[in-house]
N, C-alpha and C. Protein backbone atom coordinates (compact mmCIF):
# COMPACT_ATOMS: atom_id res chain seq x y z
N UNK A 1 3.23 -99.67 -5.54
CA UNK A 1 2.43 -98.51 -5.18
C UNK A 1 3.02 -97.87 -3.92
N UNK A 2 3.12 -96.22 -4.04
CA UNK A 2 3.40 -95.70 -3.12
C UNK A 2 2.42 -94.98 -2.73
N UNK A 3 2.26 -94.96 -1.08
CA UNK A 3 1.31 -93.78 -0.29
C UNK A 3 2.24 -92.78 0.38
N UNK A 4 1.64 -91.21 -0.64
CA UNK A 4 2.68 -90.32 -0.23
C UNK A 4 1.96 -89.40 0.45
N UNK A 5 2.12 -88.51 0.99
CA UNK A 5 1.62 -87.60 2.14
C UNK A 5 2.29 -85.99 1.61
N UNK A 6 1.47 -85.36 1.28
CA UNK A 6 2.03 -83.78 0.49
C UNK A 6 2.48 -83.17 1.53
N UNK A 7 3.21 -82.59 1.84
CA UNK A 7 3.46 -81.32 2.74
C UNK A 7 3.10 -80.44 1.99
N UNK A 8 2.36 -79.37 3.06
CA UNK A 8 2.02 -77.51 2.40
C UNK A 8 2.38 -77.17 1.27
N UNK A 9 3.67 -77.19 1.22
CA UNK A 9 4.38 -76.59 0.38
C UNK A 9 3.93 -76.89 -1.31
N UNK A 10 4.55 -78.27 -0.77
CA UNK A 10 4.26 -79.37 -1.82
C UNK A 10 3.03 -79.49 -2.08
N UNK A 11 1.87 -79.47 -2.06
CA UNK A 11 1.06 -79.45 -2.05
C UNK A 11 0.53 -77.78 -3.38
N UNK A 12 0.82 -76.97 -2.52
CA UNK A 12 1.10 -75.51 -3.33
C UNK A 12 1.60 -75.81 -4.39
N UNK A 13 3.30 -76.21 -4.43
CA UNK A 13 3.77 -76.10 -5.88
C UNK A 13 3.34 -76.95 -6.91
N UNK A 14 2.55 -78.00 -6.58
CA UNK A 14 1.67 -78.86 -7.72
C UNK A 14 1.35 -77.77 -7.98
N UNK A 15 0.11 -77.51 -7.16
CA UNK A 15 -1.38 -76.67 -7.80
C UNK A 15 -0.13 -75.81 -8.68
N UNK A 16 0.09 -74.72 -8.33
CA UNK A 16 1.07 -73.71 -9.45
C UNK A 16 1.79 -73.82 -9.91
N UNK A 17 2.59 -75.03 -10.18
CA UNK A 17 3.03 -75.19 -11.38
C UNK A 17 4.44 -75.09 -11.01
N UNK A 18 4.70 -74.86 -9.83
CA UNK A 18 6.37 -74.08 -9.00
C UNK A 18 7.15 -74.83 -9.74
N UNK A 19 8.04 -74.50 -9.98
CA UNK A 19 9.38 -74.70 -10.46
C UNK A 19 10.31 -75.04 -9.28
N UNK A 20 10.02 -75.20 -8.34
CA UNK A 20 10.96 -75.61 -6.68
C UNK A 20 10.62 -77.36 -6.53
N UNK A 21 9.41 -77.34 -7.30
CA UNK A 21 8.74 -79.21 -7.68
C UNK A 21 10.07 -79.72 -7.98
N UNK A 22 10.85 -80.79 -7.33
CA UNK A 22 11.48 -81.34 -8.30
C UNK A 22 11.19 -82.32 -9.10
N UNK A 23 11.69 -83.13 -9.69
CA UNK A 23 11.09 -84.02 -11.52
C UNK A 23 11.07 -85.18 -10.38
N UNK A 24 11.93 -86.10 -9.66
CA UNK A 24 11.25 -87.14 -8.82
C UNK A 24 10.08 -87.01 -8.20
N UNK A 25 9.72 -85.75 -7.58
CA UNK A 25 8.41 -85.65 -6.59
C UNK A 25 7.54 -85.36 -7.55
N UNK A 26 7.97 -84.86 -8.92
CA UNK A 26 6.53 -84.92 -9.50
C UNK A 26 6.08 -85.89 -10.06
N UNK A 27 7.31 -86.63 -10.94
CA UNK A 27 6.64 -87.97 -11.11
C UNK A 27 6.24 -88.59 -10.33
N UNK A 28 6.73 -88.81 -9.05
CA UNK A 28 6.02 -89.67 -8.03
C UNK A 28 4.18 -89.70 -7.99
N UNK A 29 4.24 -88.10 -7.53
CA UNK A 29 2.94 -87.78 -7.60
C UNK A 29 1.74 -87.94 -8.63
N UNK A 30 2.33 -87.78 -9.72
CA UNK A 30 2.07 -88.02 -11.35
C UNK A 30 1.68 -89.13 -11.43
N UNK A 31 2.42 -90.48 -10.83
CA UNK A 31 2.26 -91.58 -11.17
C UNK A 31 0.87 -92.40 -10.97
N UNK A 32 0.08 -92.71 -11.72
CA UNK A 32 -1.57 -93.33 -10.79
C UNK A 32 -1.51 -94.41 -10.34
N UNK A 33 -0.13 -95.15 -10.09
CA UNK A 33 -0.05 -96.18 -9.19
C UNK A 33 0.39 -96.05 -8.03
N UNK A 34 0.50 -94.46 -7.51
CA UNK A 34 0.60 -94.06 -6.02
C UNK A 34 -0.72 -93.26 -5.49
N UNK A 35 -0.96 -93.92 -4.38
CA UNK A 35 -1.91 -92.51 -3.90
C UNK A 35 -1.54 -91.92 -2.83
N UNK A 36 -1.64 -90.23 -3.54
CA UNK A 36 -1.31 -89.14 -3.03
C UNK A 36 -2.66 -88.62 -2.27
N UNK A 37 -2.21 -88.58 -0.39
CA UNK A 37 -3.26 -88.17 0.37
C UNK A 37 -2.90 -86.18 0.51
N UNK A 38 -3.65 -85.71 0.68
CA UNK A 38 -3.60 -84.31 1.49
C UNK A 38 -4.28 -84.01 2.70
N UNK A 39 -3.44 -83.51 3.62
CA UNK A 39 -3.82 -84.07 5.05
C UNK A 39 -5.12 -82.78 5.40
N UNK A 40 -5.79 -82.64 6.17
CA UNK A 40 -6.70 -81.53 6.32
C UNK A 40 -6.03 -80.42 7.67
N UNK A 41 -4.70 -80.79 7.88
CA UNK A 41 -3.52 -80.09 8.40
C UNK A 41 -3.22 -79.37 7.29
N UNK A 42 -2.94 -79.19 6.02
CA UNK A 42 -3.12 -78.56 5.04
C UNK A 42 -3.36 -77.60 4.47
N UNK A 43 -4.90 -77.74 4.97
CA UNK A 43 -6.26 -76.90 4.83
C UNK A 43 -5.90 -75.75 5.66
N UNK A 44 -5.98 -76.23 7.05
CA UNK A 44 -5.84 -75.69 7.55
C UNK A 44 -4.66 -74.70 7.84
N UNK A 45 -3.54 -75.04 7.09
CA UNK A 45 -2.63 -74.11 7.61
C UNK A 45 -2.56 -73.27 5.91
N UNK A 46 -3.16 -73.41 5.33
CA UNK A 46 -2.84 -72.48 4.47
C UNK A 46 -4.76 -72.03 4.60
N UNK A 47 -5.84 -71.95 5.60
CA UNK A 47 -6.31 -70.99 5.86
C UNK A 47 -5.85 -70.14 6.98
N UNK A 48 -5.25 -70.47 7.47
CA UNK A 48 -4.27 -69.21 8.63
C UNK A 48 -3.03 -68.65 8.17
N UNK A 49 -2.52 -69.44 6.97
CA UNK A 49 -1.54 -68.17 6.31
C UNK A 49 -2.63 -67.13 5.45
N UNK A 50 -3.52 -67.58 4.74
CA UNK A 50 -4.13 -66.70 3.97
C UNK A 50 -5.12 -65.41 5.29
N UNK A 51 -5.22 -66.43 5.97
CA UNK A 51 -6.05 -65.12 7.03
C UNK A 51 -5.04 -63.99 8.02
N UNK A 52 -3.88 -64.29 7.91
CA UNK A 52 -2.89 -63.35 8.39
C UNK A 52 -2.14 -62.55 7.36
N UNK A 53 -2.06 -62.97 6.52
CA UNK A 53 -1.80 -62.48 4.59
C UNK A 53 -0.23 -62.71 4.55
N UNK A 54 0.24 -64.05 4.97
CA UNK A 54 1.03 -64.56 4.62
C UNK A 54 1.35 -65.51 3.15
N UNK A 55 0.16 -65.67 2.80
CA UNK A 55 -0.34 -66.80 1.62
C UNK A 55 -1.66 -66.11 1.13
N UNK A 56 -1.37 -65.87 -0.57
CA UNK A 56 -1.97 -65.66 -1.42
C UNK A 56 -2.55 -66.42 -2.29
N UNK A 57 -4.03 -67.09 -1.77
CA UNK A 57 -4.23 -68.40 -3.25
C UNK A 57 -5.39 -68.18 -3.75
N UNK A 58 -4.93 -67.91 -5.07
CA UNK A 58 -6.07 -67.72 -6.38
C UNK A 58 -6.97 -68.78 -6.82
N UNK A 59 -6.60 -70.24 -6.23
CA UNK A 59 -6.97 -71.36 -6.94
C UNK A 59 -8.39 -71.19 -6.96
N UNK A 60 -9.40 -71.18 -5.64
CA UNK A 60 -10.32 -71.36 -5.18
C UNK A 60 -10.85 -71.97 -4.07
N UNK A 61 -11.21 -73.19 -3.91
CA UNK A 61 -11.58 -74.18 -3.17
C UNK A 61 -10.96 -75.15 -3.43
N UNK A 62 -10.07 -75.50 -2.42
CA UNK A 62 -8.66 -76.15 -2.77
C UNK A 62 -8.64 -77.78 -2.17
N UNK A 63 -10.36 -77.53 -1.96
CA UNK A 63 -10.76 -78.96 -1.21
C UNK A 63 -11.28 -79.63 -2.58
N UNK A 64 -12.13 -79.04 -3.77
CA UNK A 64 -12.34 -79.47 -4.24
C UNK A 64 -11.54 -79.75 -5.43
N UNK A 65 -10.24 -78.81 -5.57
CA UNK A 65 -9.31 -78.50 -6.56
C UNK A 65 -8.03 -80.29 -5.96
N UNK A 66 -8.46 -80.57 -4.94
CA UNK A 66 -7.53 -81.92 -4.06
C UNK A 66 -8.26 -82.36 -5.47
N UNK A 67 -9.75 -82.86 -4.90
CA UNK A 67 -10.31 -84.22 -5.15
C UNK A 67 -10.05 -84.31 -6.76
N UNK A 68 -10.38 -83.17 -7.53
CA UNK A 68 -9.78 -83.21 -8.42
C UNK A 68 -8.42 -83.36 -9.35
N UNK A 69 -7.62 -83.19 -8.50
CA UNK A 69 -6.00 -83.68 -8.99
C UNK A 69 -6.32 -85.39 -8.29
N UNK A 70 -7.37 -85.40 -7.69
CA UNK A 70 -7.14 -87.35 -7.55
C UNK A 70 -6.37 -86.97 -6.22
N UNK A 71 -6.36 -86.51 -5.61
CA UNK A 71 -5.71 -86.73 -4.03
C UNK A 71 -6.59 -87.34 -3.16
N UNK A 72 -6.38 -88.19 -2.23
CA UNK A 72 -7.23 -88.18 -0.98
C UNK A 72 -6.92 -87.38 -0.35
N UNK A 73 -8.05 -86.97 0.36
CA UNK A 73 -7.82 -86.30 1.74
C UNK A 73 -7.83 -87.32 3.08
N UNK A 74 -7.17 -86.80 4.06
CA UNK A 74 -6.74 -87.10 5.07
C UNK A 74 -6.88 -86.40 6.60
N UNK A 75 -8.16 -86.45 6.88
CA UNK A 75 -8.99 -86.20 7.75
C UNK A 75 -7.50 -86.35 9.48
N UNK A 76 -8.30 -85.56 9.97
CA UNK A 76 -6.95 -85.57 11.23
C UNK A 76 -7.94 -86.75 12.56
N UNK A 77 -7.49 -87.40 13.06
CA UNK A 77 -8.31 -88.46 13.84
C UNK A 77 -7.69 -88.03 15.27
N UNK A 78 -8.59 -88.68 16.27
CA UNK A 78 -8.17 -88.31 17.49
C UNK A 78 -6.79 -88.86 18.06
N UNK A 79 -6.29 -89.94 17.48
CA UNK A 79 -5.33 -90.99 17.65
C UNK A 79 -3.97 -89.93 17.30
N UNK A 80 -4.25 -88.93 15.86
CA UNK A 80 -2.88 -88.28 15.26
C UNK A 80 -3.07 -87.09 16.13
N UNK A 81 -3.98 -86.82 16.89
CA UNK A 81 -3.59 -85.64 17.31
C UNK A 81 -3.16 -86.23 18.91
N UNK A 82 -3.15 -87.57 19.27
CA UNK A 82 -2.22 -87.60 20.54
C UNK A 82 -1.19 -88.23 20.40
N UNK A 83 -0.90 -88.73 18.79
CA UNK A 83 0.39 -88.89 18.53
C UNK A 83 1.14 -87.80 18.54
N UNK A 84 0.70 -86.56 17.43
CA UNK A 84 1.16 -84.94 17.25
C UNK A 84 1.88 -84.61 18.45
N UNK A 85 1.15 -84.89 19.71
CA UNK A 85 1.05 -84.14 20.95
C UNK A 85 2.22 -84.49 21.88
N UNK A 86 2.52 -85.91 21.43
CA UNK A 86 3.48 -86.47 21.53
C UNK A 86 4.97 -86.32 21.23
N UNK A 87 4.93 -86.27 19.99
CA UNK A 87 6.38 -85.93 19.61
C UNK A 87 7.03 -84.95 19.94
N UNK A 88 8.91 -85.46 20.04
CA UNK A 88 9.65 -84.32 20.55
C UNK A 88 9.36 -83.26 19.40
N UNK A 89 10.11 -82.11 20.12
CA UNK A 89 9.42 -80.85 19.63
C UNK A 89 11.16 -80.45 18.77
N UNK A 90 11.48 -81.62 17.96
CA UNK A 90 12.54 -81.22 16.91
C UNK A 90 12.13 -79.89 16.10
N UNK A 91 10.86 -80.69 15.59
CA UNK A 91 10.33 -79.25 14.84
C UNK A 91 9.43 -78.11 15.60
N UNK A 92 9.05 -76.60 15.42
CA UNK A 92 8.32 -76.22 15.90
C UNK A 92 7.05 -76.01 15.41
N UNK A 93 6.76 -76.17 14.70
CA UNK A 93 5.44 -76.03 13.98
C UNK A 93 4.51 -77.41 14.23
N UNK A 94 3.24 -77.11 14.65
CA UNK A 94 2.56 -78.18 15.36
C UNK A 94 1.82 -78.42 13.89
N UNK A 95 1.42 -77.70 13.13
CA UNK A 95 0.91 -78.13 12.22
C UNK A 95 1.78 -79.63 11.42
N UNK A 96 3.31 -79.44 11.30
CA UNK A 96 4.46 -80.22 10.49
C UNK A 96 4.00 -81.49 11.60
N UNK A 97 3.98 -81.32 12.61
CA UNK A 97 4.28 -82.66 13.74
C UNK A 97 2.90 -82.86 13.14
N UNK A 98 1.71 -82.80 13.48
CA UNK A 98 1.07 -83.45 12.87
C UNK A 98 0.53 -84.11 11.69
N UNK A 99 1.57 -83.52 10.56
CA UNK A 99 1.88 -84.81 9.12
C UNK A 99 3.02 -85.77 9.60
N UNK A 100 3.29 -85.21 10.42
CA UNK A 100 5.07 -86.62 11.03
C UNK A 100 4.09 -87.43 11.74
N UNK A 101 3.18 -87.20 11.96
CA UNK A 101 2.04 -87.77 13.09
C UNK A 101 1.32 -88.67 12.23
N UNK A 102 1.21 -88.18 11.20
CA UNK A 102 -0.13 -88.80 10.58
C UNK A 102 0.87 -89.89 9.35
N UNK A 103 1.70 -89.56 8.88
CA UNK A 103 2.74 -90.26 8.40
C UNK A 103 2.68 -91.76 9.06
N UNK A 104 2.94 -91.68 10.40
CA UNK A 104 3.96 -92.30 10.93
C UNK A 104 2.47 -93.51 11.00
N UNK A 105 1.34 -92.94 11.35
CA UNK A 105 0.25 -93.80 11.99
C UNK A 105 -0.64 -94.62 10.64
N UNK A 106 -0.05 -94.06 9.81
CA UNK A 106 -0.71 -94.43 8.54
C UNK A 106 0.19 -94.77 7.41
N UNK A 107 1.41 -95.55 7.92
CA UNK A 107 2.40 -95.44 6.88
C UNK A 107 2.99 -94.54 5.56
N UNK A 108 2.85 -93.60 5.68
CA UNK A 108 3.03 -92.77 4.44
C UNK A 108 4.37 -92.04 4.14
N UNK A 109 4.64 -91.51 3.04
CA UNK A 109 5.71 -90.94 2.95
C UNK A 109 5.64 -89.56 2.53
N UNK A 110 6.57 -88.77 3.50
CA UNK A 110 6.32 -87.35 3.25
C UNK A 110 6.74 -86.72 1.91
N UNK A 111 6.20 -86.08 1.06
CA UNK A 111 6.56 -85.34 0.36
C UNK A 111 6.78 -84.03 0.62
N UNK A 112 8.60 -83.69 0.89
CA UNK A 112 8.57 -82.33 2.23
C UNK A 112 10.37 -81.53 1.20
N UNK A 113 10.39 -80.87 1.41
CA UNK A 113 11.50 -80.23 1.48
C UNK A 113 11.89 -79.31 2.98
N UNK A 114 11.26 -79.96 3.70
CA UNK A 114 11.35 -79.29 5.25
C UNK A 114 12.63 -79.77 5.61
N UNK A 115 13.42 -79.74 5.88
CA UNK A 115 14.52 -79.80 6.74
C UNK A 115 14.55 -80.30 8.39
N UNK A 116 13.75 -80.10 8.51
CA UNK A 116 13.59 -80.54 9.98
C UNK A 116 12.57 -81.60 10.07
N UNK A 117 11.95 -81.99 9.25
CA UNK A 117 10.68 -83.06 9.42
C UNK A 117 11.57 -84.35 9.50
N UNK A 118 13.14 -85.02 8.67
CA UNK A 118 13.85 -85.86 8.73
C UNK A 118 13.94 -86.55 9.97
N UNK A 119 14.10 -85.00 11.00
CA UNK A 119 14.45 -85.89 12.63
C UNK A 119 13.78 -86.86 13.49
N UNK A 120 12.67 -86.98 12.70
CA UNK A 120 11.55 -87.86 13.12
C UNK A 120 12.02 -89.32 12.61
N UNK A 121 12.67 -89.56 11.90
CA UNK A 121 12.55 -90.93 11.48
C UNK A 121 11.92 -91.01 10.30
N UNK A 122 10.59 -90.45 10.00
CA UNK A 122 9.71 -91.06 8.77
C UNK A 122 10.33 -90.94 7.62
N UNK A 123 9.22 -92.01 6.43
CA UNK A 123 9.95 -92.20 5.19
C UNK A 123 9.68 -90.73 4.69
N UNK A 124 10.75 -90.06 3.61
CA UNK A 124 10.48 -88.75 3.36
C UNK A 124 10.82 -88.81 1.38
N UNK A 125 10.41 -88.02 0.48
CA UNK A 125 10.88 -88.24 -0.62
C UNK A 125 10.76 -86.84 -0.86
N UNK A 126 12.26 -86.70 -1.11
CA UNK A 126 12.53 -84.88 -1.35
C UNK A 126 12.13 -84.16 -2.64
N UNK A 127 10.73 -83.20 -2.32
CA UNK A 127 10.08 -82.38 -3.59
C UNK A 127 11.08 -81.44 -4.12
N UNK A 128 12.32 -80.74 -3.26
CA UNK A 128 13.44 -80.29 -3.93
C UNK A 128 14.16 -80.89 -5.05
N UNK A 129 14.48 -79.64 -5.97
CA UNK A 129 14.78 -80.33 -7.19
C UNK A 129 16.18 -80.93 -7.35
């Protein structure tokens, strides 16, 4: 059993179906002998792309559209946000440091095609195809 950790993205191209999914990250995800968390870093950053109109999502309620694909969610604790706060600033996006954050404190593995999330060290399994 693997515990994988969605990045944004990844997270997105499930729900729609993206074609940028690659066939390892989906089986991974696919598989019901891994559980796949979604962090509420997530949530949140795809309600501030949608509120600046960077991100367009038709799904609905994407909290309940998680529980339904069988994801956990992954609540942000006070501990990941002074880990977050912590880390060098390889990447710039505080939202990303805090899945490298929450990764790291909860063993998980990123599901990222980020490029810059690697410099951290954590385990990563590339959603690129």
């Amino acid at each position: 059993m693997r515990r994988l950790l969605l990045d944004t993205h990844t997270f997105l191209w499930w729900l729609n179906g993206d074609q940028s999914l690659g066939e390892r990250a989906k089986a991974a995800i696919a598989d019901p002998r891994n559980q796949v968390f979604v962090s509420a870093a997530t949530g949140w950053e795809i309600a501030i792309k949608q509120a600046i109109g960077k991100l367009r999502v038709e799904e609905g309620d994407l909290d309940t559209i998680a529980e339904e694909e069988g994801f956990t969610h992954l609540p942000i604790t006070f501990f990941h946000g002074t880990q977050a706060g912590a880390l060098p600033r390889h990447h710039k996006d505080p939202l990303d440091r805090m899945l490298v954050a929450q990764a790291q404190a909860e063993g998980l593995i990123i599901v990222t095609a980020d490029v810059d999330i690697p410099a951290y060290g954590v385990h990563i399994l590339s959603a690129e195809r």
